[in-house]
N, C-alpha and C. Protein backbone atom coordinates (compact mmCIF):
# COMPACT_ATOMS: atom_id res chain seq x y z
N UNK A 1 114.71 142.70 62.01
CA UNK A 1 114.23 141.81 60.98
C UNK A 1 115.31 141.64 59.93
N UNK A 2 115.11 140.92 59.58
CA UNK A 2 116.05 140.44 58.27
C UNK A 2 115.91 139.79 56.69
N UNK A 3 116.58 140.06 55.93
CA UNK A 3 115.68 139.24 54.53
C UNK A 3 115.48 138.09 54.44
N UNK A 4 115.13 137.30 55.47
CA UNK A 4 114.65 136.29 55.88
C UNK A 4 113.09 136.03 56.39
N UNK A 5 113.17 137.32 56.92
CA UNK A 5 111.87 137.75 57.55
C UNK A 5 110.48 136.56 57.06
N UNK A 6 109.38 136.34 57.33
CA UNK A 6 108.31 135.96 56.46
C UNK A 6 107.26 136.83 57.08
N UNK A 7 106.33 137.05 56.60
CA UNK A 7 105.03 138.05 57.02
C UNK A 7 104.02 137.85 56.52
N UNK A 8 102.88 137.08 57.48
CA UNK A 8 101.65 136.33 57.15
C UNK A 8 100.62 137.39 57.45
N UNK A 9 100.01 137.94 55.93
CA UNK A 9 98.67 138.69 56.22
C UNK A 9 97.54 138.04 56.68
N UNK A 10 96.50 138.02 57.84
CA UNK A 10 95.52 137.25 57.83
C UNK A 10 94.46 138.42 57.70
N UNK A 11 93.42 138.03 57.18
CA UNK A 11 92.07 138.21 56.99
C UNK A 11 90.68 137.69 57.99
N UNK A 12 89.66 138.81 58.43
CA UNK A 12 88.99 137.86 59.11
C UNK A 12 87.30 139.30 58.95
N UNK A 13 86.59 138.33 58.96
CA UNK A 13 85.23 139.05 58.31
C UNK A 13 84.52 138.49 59.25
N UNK A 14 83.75 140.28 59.82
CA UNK A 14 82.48 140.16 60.55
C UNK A 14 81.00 140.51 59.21
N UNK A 15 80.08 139.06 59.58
CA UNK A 15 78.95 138.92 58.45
C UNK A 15 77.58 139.16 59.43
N UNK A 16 77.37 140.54 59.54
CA UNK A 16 76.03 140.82 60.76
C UNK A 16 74.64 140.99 60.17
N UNK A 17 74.11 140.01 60.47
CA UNK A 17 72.53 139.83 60.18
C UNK A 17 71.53 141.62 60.31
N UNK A 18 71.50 141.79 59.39
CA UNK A 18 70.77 143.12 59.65
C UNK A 18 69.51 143.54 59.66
N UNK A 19 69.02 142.45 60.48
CA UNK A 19 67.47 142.09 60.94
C UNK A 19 67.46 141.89 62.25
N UNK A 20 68.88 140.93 62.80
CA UNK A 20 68.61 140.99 64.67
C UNK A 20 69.80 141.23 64.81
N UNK A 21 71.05 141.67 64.22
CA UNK A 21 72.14 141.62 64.77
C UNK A 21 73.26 140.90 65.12
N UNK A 22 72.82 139.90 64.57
CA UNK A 22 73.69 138.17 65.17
C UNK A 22 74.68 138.73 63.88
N UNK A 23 76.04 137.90 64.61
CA UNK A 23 76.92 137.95 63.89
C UNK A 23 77.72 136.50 63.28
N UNK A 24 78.07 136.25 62.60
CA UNK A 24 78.29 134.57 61.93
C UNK A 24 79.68 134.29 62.53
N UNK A 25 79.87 133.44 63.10
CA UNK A 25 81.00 133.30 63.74
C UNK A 25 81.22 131.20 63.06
N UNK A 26 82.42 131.17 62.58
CA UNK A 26 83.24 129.76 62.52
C UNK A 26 83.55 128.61 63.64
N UNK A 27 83.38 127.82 63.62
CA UNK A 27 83.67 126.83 65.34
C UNK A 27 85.04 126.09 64.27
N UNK A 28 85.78 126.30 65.18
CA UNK A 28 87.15 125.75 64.67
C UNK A 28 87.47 124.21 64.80
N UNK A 29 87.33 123.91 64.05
CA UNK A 29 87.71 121.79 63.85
C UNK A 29 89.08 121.70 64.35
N UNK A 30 90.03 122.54 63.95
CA UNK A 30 91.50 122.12 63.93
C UNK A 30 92.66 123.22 64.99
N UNK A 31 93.63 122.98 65.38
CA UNK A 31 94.81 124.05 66.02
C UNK A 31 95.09 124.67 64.97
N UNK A 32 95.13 125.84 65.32
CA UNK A 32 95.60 126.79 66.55
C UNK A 32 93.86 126.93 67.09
N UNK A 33 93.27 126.47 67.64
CA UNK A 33 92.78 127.14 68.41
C UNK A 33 91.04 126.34 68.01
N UNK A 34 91.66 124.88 68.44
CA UNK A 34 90.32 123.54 67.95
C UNK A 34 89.33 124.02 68.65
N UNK A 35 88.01 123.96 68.77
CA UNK A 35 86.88 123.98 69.72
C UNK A 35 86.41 125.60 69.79
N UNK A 36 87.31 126.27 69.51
CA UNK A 36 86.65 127.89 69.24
C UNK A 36 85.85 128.59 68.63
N UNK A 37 85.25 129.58 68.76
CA UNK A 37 84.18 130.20 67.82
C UNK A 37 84.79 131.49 67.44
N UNK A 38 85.17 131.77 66.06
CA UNK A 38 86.18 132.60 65.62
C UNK A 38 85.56 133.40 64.10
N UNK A 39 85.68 134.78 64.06
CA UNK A 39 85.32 135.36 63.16
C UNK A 39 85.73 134.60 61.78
N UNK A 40 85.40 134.11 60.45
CA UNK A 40 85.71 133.66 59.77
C UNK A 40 86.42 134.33 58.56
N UNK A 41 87.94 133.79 58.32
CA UNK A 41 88.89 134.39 57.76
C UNK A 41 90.17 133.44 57.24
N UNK A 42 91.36 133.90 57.22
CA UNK A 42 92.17 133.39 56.88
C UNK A 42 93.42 134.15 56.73
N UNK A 43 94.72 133.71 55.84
CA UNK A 43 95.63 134.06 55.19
C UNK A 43 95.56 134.90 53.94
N UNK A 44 96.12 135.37 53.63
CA UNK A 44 96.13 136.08 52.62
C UNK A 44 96.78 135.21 51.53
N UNK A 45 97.21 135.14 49.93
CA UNK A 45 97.86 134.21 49.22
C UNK A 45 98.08 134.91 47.89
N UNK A 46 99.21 136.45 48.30
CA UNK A 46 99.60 136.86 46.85
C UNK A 46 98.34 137.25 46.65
N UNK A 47 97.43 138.17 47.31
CA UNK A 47 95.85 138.96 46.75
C UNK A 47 95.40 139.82 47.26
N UNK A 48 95.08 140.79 47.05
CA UNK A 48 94.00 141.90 47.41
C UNK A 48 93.66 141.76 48.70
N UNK A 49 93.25 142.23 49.85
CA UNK A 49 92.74 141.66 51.24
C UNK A 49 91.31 141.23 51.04
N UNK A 50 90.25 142.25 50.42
CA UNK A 50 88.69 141.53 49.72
C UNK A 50 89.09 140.15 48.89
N UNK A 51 89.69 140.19 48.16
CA UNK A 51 89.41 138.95 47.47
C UNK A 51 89.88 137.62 47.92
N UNK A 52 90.92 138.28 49.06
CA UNK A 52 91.30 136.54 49.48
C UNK A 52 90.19 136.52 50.62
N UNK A 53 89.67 137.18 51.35
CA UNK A 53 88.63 137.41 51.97
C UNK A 53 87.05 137.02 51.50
N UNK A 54 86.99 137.39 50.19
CA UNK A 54 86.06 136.30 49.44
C UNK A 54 86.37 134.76 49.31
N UNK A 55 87.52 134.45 49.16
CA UNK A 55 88.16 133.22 48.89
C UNK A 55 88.11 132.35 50.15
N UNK A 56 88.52 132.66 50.63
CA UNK A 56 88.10 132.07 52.21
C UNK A 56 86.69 132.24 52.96
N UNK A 57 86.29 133.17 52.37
CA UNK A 57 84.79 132.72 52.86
C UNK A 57 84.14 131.48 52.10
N UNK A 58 84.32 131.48 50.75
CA UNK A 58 84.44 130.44 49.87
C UNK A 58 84.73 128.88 50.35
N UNK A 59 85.90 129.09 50.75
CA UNK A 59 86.64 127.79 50.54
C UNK A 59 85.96 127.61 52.38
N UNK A 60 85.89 128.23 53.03
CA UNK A 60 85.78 127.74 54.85
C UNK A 60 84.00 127.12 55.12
N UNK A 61 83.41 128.31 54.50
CA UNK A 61 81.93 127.84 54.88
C UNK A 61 80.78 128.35 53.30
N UNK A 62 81.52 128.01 52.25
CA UNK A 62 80.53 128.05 51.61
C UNK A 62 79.88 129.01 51.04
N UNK A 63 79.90 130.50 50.91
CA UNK A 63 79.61 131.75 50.84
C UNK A 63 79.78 131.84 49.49
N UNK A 64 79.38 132.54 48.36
CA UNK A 64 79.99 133.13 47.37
C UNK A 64 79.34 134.73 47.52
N UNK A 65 80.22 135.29 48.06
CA UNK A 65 80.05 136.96 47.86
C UNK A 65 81.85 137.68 47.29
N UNK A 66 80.61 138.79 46.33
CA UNK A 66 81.38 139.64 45.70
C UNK A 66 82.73 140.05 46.66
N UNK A 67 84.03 140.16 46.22
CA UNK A 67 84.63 141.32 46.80
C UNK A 67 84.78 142.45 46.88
N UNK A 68 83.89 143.03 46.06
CA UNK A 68 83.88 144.60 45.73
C UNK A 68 82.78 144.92 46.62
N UNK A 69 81.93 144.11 47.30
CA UNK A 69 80.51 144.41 48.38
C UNK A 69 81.31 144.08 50.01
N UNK A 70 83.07 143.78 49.77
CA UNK A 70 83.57 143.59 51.42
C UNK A 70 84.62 144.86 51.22
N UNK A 71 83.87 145.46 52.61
CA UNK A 71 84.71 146.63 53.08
C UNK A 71 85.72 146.80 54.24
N UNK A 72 87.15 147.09 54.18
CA UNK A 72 87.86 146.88 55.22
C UNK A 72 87.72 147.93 55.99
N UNK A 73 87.27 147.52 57.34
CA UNK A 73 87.06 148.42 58.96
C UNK A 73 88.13 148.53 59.72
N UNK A 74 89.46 148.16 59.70
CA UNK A 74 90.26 148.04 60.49
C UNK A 74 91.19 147.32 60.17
N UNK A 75 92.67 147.41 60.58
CA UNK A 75 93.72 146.77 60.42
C UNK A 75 94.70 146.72 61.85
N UNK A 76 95.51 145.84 61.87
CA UNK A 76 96.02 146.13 63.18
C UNK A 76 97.74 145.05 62.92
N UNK A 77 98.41 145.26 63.21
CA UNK A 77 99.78 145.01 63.20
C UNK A 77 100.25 143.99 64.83
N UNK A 78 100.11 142.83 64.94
CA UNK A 78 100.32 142.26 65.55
C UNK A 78 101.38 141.03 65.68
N UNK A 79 101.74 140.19 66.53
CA UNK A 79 102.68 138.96 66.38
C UNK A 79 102.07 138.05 66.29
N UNK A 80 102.93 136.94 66.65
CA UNK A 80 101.72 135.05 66.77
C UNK A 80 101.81 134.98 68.22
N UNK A 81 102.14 135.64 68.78
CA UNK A 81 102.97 135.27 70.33
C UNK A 81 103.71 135.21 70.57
N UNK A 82 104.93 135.18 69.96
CA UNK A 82 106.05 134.43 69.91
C UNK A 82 107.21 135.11 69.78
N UNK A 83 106.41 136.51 69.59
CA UNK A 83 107.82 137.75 68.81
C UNK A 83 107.88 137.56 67.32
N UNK A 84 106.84 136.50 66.39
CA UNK A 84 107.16 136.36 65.31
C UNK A 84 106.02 137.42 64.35
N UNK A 85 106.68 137.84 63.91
CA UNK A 85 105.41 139.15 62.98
C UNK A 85 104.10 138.31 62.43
């Protein structure tokens, strides 16, 4: 890597109904990945992982929940495909 590098945090929130279990899943309008049903999330933008995680629940489908009531379960270190971080 180099100081060139760029490194895109994404965010992505499971919202499970805790009456039957269903989980809220996004249908994707646009690429990367049009026609899909995808945990709903995003980028990160210079913030906290909860709060841009609120923010994007916000801005994608409408939600206003606290970030101090979203808890992070997991993290994972991956590429785009491409070899690109």
């Amino acid at each position: 890597m180099t100081g060139n590098d760029t490194h895109v945090i994404g965010v992505a929130c499971i919202i499970q109904d805790p009456h039957n279990g269903r989980v809220l899943l996004q249908h994707r309008a646009k690429d990367p990945g049009s026609g899909l049903y995808v945990l709903p999330g995003g980028k990160l933008e210079a913030e906290r992982a909860d709060v841009g995680m609120a923010r994007e629940l916000r801005e994608e489908l409408c939600l206003d929940l606290d970030p101090a009531g979203l808890r992070p379960v997991w993290h994972a270190n991956d590429t785009l495909g491409n070899g690109d971080p």
